[in-house]
C-alpha atoms as a PDB file:
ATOM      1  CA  UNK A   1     -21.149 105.090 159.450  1.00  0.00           C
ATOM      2  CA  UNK A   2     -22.941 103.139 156.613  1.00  0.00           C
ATOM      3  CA  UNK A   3     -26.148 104.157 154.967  1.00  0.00           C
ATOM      4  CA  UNK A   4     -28.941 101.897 155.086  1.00  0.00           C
ATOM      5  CA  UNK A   5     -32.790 101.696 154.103  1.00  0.00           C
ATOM      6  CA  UNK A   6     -35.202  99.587 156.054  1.00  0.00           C
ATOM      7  CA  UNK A   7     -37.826  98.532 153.441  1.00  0.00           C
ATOM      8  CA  UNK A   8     -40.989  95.686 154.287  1.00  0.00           C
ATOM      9  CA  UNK A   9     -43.848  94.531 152.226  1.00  0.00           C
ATOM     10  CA  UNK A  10     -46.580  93.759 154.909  1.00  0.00           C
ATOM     11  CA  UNK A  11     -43.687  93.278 157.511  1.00  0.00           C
ATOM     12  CA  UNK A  12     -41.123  90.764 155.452  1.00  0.00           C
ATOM     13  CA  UNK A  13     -38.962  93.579 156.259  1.00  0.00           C
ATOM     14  CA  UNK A  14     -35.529  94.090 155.252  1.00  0.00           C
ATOM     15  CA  UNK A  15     -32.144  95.530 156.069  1.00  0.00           C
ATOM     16  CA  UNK A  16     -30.898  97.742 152.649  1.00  0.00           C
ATOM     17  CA  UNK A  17     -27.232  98.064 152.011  1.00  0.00           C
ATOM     18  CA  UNK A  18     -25.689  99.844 148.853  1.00  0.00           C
ATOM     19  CA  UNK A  19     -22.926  98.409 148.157  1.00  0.00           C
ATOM     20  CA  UNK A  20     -22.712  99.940 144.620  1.00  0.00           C
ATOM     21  CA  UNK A  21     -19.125 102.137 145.731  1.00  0.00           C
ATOM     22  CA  UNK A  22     -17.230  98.807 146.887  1.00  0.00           C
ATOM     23  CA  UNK A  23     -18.086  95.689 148.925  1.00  0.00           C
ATOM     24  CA  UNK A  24     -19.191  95.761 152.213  1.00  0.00           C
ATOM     25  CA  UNK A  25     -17.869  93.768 154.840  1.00  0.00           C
ATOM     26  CA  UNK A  26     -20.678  91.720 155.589  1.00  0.00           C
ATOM     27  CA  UNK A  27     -19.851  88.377 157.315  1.00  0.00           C
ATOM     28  CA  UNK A  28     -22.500  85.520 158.242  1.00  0.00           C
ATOM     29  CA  UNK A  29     -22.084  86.422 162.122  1.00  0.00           C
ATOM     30  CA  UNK A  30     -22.117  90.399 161.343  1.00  0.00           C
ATOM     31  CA  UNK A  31     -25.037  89.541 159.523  1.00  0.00           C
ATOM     32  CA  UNK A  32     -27.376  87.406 161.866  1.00  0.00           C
ATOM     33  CA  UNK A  33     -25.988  90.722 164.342  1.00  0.00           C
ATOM     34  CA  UNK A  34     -27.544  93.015 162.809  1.00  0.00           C
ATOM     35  CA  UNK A  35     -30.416  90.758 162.801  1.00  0.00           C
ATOM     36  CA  UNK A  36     -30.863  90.634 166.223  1.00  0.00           C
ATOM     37  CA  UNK A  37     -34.109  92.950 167.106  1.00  0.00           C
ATOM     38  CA  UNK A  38     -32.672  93.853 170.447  1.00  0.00           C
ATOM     39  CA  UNK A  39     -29.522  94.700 170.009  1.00  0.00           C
ATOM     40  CA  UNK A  40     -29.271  95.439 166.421  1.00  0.00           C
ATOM     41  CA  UNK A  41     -31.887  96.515 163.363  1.00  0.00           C
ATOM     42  CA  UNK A  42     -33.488  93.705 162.837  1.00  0.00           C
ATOM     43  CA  UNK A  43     -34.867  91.997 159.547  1.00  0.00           C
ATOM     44  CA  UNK A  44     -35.746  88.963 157.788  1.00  0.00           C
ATOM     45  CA  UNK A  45     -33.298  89.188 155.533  1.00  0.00           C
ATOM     46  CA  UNK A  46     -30.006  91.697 154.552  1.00  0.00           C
ATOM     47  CA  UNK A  47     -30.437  93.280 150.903  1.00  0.00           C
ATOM     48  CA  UNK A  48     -27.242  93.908 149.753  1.00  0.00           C
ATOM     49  CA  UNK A  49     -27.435  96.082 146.194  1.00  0.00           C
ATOM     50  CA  UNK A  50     -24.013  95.712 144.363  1.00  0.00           C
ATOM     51  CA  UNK A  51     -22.466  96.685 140.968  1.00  0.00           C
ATOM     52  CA  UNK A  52     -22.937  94.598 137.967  1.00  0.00           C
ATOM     53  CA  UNK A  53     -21.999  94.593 134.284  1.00  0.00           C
ATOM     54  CA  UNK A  54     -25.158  94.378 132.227  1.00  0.00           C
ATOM     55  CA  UNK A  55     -27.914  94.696 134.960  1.00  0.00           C
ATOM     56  CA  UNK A  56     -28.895  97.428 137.085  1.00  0.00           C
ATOM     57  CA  UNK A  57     -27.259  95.478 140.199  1.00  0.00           C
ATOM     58  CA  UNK A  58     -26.566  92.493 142.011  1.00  0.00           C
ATOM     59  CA  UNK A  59     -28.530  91.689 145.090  1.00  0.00           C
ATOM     60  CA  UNK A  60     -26.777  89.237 147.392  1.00  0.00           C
ATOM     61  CA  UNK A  61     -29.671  88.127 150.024  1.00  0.00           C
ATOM     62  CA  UNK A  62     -28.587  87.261 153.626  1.00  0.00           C
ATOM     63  CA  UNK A  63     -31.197  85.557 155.926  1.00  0.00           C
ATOM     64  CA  UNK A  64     -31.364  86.251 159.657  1.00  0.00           C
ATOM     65  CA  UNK A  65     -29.181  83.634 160.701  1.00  0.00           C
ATOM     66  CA  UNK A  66     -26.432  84.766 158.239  1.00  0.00           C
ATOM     67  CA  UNK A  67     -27.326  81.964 155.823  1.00  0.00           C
ATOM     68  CA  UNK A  68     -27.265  83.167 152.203  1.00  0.00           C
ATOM     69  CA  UNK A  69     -30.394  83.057 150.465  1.00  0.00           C
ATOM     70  CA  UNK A  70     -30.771  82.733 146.544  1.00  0.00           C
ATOM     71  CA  UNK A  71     -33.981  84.680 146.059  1.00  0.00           C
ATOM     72  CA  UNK A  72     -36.037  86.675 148.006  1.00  0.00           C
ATOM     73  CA  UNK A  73     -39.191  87.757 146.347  1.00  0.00           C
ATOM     74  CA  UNK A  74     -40.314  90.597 148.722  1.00  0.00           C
ATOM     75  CA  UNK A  75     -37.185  92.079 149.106  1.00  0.00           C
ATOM     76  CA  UNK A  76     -36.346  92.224 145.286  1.00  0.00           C
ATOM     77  CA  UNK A  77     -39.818  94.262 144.696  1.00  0.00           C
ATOM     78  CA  UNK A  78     -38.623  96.293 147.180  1.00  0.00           C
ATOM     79  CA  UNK A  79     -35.233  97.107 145.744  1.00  0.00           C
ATOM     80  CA  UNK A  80     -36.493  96.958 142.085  1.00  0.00           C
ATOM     81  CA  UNK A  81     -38.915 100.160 143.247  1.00  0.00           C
ATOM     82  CA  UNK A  82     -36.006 101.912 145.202  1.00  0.00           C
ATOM     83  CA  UNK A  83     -33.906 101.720 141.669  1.00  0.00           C
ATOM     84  CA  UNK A  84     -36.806 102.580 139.362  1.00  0.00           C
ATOM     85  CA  UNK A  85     -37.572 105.325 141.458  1.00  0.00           C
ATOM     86  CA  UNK A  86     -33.530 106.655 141.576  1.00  0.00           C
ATOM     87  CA  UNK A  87     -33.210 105.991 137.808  1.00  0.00           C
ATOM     88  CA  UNK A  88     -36.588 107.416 136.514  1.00  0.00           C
ATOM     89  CA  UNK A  89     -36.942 104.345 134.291  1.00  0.00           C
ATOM     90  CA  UNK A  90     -40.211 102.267 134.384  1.00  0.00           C
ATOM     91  CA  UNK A  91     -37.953  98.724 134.332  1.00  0.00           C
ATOM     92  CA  UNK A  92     -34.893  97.118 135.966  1.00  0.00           C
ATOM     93  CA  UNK A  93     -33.040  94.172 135.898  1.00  0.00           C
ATOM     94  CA  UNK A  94     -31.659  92.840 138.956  1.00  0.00           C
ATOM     95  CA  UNK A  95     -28.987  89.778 139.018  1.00  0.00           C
ATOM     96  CA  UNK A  96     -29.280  87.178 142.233  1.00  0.00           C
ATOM     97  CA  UNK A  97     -27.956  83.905 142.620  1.00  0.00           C
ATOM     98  CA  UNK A  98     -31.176  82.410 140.867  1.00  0.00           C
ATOM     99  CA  UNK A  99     -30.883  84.268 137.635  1.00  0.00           C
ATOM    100  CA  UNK A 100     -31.590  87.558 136.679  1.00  0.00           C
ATOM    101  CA  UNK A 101     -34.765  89.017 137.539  1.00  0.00           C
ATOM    102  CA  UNK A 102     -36.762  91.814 135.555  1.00  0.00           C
ATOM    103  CA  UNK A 103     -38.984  94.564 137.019  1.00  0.00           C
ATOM    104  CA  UNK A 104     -41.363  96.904 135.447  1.00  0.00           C
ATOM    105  CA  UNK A 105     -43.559  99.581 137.740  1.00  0.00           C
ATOM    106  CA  UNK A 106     -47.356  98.828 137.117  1.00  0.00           C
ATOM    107  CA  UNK A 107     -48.332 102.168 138.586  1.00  0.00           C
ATOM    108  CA  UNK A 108     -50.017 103.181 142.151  1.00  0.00           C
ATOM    109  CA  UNK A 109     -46.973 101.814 143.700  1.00  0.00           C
ATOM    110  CA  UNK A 110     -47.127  98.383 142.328  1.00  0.00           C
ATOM    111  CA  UNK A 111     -43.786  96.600 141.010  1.00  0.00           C
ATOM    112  CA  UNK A 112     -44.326  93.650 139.272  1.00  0.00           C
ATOM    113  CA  UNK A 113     -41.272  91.297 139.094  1.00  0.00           C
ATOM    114  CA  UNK A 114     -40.455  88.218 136.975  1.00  0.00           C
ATOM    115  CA  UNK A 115     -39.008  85.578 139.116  1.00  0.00           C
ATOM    116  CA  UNK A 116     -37.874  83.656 136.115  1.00  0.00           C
ATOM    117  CA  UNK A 117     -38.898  79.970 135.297  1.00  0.00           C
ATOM    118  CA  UNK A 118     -40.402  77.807 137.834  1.00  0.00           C
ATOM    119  CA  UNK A 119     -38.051  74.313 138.283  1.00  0.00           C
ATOM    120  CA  UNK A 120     -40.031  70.547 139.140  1.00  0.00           C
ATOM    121  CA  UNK A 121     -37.520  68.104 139.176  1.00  0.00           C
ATOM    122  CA  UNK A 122     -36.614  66.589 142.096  1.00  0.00           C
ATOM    123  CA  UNK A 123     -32.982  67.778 141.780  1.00  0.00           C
ATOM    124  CA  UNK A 124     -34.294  71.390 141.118  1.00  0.00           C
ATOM    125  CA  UNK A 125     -35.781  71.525 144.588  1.00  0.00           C
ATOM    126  CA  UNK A 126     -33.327  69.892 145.578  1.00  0.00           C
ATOM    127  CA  UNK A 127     -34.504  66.795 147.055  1.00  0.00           C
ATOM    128  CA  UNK A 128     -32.120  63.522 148.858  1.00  0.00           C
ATOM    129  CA  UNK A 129     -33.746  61.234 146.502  1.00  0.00           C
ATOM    130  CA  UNK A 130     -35.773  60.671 143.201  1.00  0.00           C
ATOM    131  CA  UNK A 131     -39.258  61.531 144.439  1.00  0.00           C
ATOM    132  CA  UNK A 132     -42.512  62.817 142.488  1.00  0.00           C
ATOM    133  CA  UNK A 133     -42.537  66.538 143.577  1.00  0.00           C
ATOM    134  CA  UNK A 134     -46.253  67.086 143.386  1.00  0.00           C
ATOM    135  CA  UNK A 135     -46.802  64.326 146.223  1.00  0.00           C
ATOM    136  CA  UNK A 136     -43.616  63.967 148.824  1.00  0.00           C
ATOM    137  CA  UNK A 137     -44.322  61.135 151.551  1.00  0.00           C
ATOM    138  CA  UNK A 138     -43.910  63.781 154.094  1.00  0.00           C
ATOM    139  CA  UNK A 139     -46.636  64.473 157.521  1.00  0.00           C
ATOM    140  CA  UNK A 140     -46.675  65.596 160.509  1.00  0.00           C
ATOM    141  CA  UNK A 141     -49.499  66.287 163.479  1.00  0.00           C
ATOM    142  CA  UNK A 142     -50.672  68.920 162.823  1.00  0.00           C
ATOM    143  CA  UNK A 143     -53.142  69.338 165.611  1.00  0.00           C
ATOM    144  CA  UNK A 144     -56.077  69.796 164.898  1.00  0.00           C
ATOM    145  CA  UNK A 145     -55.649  69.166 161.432  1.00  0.00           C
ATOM    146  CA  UNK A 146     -53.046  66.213 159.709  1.00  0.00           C
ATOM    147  CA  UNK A 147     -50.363  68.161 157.504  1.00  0.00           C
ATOM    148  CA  UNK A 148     -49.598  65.556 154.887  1.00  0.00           C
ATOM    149  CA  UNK A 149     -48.638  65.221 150.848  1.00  0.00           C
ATOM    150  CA  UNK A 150     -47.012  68.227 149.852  1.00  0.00           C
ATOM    151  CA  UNK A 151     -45.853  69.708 146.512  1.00  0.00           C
ATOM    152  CA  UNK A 152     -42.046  70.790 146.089  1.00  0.00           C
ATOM    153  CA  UNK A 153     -40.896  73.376 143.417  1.00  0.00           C
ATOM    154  CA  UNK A 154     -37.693  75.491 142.973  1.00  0.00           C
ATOM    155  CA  UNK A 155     -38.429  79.052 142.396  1.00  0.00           C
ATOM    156  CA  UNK A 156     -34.802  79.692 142.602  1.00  0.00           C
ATOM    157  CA  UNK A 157     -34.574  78.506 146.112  1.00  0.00           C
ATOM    158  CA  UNK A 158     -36.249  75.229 147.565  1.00  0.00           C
ATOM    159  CA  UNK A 159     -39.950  75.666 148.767  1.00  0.00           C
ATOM    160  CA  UNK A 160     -42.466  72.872 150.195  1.00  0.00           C
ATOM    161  CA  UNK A 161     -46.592  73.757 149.885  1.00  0.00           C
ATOM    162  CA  UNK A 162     -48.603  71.453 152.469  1.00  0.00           C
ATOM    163  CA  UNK A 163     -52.439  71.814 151.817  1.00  0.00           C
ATOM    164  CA  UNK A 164     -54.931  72.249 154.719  1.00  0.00           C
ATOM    165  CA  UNK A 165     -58.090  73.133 155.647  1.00  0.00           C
ATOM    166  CA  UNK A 166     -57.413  76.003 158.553  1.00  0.00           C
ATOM    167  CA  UNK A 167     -54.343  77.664 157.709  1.00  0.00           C
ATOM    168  CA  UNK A 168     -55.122  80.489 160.880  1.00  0.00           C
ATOM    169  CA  UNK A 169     -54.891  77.454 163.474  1.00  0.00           C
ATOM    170  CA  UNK A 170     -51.937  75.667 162.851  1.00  0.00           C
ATOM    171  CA  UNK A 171     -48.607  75.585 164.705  1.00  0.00           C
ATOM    172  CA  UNK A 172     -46.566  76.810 162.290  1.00  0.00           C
ATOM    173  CA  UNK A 173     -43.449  77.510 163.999  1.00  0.00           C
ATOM    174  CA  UNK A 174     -43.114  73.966 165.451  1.00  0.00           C
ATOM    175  CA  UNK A 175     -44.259  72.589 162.307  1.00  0.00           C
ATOM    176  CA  UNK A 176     -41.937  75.157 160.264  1.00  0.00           C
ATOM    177  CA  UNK A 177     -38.768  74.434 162.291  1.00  0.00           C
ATOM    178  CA  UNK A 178     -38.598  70.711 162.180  1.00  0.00           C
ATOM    179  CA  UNK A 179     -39.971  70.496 158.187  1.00  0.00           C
ATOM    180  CA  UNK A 180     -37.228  73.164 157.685  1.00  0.00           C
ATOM    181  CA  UNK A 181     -34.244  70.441 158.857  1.00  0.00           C
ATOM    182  CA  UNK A 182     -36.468  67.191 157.107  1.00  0.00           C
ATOM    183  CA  UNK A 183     -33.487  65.374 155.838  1.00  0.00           C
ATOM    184  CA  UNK A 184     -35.438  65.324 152.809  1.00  0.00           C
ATOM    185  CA  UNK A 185     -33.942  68.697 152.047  1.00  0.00           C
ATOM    186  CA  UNK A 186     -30.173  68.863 152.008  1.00  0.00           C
ATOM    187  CA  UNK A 187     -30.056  72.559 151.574  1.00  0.00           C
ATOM    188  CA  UNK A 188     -33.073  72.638 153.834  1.00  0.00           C
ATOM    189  CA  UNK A 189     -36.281  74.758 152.395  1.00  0.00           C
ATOM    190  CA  UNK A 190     -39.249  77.013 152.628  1.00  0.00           C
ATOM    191  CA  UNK A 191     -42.495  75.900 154.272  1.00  0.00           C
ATOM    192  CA  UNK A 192     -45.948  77.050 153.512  1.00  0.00           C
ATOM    193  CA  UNK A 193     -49.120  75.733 154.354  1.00  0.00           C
ATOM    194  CA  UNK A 194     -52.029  77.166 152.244  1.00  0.00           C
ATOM    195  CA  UNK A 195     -55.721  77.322 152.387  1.00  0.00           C
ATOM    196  CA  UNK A 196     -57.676  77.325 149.046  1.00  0.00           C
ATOM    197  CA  UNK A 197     -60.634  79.658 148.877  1.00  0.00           C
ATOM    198  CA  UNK A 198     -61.353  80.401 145.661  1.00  0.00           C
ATOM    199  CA  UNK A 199     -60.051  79.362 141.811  1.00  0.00           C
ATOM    200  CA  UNK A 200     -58.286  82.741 142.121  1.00  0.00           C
ATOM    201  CA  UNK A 201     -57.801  83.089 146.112  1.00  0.00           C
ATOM    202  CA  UNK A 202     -55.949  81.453 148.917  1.00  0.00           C
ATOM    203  CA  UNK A 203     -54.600  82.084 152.354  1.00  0.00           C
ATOM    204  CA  UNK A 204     -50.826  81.436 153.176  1.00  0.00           C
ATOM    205  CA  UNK A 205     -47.912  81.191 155.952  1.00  0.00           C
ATOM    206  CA  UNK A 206     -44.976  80.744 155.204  1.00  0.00           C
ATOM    207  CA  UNK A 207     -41.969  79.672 157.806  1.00  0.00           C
ATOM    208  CA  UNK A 208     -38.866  80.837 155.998  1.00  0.00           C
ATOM    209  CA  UNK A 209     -35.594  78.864 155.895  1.00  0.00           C
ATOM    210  CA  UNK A 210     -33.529  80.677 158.114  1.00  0.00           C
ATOM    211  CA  UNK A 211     -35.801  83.008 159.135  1.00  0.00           C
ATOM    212  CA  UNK A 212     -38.232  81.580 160.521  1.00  0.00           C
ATOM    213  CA  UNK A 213     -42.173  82.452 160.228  1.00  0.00           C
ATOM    214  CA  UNK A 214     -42.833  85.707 158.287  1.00  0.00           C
ATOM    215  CA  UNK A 215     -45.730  87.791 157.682  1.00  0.00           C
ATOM    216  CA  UNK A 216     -45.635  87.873 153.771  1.00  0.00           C
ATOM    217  CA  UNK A 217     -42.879  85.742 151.895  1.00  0.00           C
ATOM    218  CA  UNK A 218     -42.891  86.642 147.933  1.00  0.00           C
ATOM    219  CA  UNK A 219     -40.853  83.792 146.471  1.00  0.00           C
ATOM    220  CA  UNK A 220     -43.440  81.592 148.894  1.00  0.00           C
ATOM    221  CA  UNK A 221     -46.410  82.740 147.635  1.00  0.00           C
ATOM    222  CA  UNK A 222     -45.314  82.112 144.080  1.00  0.00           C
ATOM    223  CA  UNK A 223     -44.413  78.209 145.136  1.00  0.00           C
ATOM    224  CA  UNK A 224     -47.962  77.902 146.456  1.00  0.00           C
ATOM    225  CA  UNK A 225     -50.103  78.950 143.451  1.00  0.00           C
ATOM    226  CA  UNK A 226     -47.671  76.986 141.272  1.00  0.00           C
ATOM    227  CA  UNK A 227     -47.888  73.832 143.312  1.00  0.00           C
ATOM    228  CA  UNK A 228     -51.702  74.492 144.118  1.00  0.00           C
ATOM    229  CA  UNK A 229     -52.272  75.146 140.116  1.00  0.00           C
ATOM    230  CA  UNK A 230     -50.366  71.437 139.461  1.00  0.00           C
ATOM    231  CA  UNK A 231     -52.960  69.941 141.602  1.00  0.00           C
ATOM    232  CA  UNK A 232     -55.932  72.068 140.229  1.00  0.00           C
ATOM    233  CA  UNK A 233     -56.856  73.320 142.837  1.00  0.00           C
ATOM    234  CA  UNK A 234     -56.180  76.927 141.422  1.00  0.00           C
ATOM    235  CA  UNK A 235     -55.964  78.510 138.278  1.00  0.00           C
ATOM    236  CA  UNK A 236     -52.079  79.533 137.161  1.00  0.00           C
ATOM    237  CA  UNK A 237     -53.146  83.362 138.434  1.00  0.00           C
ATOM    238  CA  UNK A 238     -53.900  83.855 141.713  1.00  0.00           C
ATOM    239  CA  UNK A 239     -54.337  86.270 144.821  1.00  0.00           C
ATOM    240  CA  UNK A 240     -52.326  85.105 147.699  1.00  0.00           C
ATOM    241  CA  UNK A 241     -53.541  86.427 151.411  1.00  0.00           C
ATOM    242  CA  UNK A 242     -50.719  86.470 153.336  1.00  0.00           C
ATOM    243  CA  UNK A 243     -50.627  87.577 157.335  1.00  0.00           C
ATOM    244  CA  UNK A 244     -49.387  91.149 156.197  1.00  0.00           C
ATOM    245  CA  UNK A 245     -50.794  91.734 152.878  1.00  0.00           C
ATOM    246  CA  UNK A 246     -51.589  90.579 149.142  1.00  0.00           C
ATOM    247  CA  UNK A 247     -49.897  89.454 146.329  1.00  0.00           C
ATOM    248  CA  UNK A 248     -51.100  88.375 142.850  1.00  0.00           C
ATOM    249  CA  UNK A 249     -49.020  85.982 140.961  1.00  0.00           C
ATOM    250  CA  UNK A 250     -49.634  84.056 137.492  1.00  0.00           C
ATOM    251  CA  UNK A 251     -48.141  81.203 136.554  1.00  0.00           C
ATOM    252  CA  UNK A 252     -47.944  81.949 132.896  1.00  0.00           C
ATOM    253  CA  UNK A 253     -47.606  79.519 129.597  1.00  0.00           C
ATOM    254  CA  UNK A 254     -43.784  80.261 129.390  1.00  0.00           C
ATOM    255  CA  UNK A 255     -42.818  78.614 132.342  1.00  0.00           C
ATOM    256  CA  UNK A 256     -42.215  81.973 134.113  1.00  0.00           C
ATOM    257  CA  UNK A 257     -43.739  83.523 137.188  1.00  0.00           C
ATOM    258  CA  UNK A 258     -44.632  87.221 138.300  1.00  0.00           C
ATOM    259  CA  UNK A 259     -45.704  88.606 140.991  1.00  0.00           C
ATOM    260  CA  UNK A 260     -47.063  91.725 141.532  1.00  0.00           C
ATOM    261  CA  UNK A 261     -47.118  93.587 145.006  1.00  0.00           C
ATOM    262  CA  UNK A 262     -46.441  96.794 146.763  1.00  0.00           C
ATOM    263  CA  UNK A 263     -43.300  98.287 148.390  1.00  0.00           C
ATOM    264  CA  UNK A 264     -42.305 100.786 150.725  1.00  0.00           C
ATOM    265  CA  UNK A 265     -39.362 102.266 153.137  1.00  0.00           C
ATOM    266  CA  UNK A 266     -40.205 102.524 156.811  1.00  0.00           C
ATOM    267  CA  UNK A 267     -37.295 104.503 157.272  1.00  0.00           C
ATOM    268  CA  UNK A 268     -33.538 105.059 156.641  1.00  0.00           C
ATOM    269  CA  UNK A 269     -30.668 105.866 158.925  1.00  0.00           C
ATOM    270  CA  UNK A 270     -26.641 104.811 159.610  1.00  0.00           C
ATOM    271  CA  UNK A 271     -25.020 101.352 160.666  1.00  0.00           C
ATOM    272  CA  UNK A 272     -22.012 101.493 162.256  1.00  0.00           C
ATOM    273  CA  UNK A 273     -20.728  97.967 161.146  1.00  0.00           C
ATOM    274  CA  UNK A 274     -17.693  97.808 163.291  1.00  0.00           C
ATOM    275  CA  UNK A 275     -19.847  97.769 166.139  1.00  0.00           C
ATOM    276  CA  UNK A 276     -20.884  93.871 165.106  1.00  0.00           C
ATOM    277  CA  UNK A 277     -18.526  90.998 165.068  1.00  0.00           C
ATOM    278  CA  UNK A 278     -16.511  90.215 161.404  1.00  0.00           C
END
């Protein structure tokens, strides 16, 4: 039986793994099993925390479907507190498939992490074509509202920001699912549609590649005030209200973005792996 942790920021919850010892055997279809909320754990995405020379780990990032994921905002807070807390050490340095991430503790259970450098360029995203990434020719009805001219940034994995007026009323899932596949997006990406409140504030919900529509999606929340601050309609630090919870991130003069946010473990128990298909 395998240990595991299941961890959540405002109910982006996740499936923890160590995999520290040796390397699990965690398949795309074992994966999206233990995804199922029925008849496995459930989780938005798998955490897997590896060895690595140089960092404090590796985290490989699994989304529901199996799908693997290059960052994962949420669950990296959430793993950077579980290995500040077992080392003692107010820092850590995490490796994913988008670059290494660092982590510091800001106290009263708040981990901020560095997501690294924000990427623009069409190719970053990536995008099928040359396009201008602060205004894609991309709508859809959105009744009762149109859902039209988003912004498109990389923050290590793709992510699309539509504007609107009433984030709480729109059909995200429908809207999510098909933007998701656009075949604008050969790798496909992450949707959010955000409402601006304030110069510091906005609303946000996210439908997450491979996932699907989650309460609180870090990396997402990042792509918003990035792509809202390129169209000034924020400043480059912000407060992002998601369905399940906060975040602050800033945009700062380097390039590179943190966000700051809570973490916690729900509870832990034991997987029994061979129980799912390989």
């Amino acid at each position: 039986m395998t240990p595991f942790r299941k961890m959540h920021f405002g109910g982006n919850d996740f499936v923890v793994l160590d995999g520290r010892a040796g390397r699990l055997p965690i398949s795309q279809a074992r994966a999206a099993a233990i995804a199922d909320r029925r008849t496995g754990v459930g989780f938005d995405q798998l955490l897997l925390i590896e060895a690595a020379d140089g960092a404090d780990a590796y985290l490989r990032i699994l989304n529901a479907d199996g799908s693997e994921a290059e960052a994962c905002g949420n669950g990296t807070r959430c793993v950077a507190g579980l290995l500040m807390a077992e080392s003692g050490r107010g820092h850590a340095v995490i490796r994913t498939l988008a670059g290494e991430l660092m982590a510091e503790s800001r106290g009263d259970g708040l981990v901020a992490v560095d997501m690294g450098p924000v990427r623009l360029g069409w190719r970053d995203v990536p995008l099928a074509r040359e396009l201008d990434t602060l205004h894609l020719p991309l709508a859809r009805d959105g009744l009762p509202q149109p859902v039209h001219d988003p912004a498109a940034c990389s923050m290590g994995n793709p992510h699309v920001t539509f504007f609107v007026d009433d984030v709480k009323n729109l059909p995200v899932e429908a809207l999510g699912h098909e933007l998701e596949h656009d075949p604008l997006f050969p790798q496909r990406a992450n949707i959010g549609f955000a409402e601006i409140l304030a110069p510091h504030r906005l609303k946000l919900r996210v439908w997450e590649r491979g996932a699907g529509e989650t309460r609180a999606c870090g990396s997402g929340a990042c792509a918003a005030v990035v792509n809202a601050a390129r169209r000034k309609l924020t400043a480059h630090a912000a407060d992002v209200l998601l369905p399940g919870g906060t975040l602050h991130i800033h945009w700062r003069a380097d390039g590179h973005v943190v966000m700051t946010g809570p973490w916690m473990t729900a509870f832990e128990g034991r997987l029994d792996l061979d129980a799912y298909p390989l």
